[in-house]
N, C-alpha and C. Protein backbone atom coordinates (compact mmCIF):
# COMPACT_ATOMS: atom_id res chain seq x y z
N UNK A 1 -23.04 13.28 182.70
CA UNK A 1 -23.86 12.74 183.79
C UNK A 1 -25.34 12.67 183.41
N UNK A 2 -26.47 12.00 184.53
CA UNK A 2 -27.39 11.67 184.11
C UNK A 2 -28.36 13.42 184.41
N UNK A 3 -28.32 14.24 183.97
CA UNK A 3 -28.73 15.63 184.85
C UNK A 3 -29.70 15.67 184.12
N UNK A 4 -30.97 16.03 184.42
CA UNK A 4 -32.62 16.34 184.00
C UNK A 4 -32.81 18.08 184.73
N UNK A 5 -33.54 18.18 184.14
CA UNK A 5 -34.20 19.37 184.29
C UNK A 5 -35.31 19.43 184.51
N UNK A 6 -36.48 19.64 185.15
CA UNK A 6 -38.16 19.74 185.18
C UNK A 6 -38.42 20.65 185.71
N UNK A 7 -39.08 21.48 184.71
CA UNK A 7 -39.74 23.20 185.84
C UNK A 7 -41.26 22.60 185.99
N UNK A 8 -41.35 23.05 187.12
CA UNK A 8 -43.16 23.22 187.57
C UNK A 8 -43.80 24.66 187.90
N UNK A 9 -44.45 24.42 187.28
CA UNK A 9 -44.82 26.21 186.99
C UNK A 9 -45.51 26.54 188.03
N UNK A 10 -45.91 27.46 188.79
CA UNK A 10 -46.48 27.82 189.44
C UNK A 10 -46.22 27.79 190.51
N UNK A 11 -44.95 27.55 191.11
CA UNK A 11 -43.94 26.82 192.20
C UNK A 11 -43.19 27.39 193.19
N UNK A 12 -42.96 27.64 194.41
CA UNK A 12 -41.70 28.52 194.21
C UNK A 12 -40.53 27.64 195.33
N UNK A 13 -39.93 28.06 196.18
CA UNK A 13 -38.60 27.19 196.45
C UNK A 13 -39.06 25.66 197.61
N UNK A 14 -40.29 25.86 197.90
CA UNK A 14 -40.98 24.86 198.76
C UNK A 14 -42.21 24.19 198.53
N UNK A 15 -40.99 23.48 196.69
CA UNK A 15 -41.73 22.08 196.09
C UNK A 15 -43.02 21.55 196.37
N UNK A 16 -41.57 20.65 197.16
CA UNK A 16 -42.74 19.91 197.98
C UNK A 16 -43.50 19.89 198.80
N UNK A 17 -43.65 20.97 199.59
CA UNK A 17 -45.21 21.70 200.31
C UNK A 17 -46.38 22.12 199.00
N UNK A 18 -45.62 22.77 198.06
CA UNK A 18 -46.28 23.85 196.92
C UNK A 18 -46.49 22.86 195.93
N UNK A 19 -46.35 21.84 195.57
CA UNK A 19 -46.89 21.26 194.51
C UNK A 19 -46.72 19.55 194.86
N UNK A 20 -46.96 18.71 195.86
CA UNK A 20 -46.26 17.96 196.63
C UNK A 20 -47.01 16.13 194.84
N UNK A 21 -48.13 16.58 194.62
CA UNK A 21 -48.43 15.42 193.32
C UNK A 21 -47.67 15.55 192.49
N UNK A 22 -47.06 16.82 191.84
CA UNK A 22 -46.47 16.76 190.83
C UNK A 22 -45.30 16.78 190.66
N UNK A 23 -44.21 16.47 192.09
CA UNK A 23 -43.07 16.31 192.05
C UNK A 23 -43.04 14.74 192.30
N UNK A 24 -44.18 14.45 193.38
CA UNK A 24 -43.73 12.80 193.17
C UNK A 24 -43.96 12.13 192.17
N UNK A 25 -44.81 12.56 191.49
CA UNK A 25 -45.22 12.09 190.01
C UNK A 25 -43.77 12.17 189.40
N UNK A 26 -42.62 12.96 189.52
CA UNK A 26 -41.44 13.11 188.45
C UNK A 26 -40.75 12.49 189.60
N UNK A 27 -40.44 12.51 190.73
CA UNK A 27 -39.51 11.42 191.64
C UNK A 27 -39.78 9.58 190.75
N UNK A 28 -40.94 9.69 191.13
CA UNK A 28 -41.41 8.14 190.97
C UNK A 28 -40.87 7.87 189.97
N UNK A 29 -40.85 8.45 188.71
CA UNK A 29 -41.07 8.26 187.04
C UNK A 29 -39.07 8.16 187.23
N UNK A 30 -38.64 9.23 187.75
CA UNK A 30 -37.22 9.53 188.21
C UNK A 30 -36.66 7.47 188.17
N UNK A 31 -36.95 7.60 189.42
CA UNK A 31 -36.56 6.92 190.31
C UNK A 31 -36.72 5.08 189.24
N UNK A 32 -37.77 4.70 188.78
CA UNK A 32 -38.22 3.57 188.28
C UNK A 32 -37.48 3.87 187.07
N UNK A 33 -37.12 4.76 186.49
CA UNK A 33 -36.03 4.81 185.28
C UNK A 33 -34.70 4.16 185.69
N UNK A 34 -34.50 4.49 187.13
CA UNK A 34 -33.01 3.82 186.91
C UNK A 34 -33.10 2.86 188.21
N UNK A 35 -33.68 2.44 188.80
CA UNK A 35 -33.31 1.49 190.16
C UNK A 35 -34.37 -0.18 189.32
N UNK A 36 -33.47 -0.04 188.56
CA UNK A 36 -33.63 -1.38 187.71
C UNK A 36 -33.17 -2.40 188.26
């Protein structure tokens, strides 16, 4: 399968409150890789 991994350091289980630029930054990048 297509499975990725990305740690964000400094993080802890509420992402996207706790680091909310640098996950959409890897959604986006995610996302435009495959919705071709």
């Amino acid at each position: 399968p297509d499975l990725e991994i990305v740690m964000i350091r400094g993080c802890g289980h509420w992402t996207q409150q706790e680091k909310p630029a640098e996950l959409n930054a890897i959604l986006v990048d995610w996302l435009s890789r495959r919705c071709r």
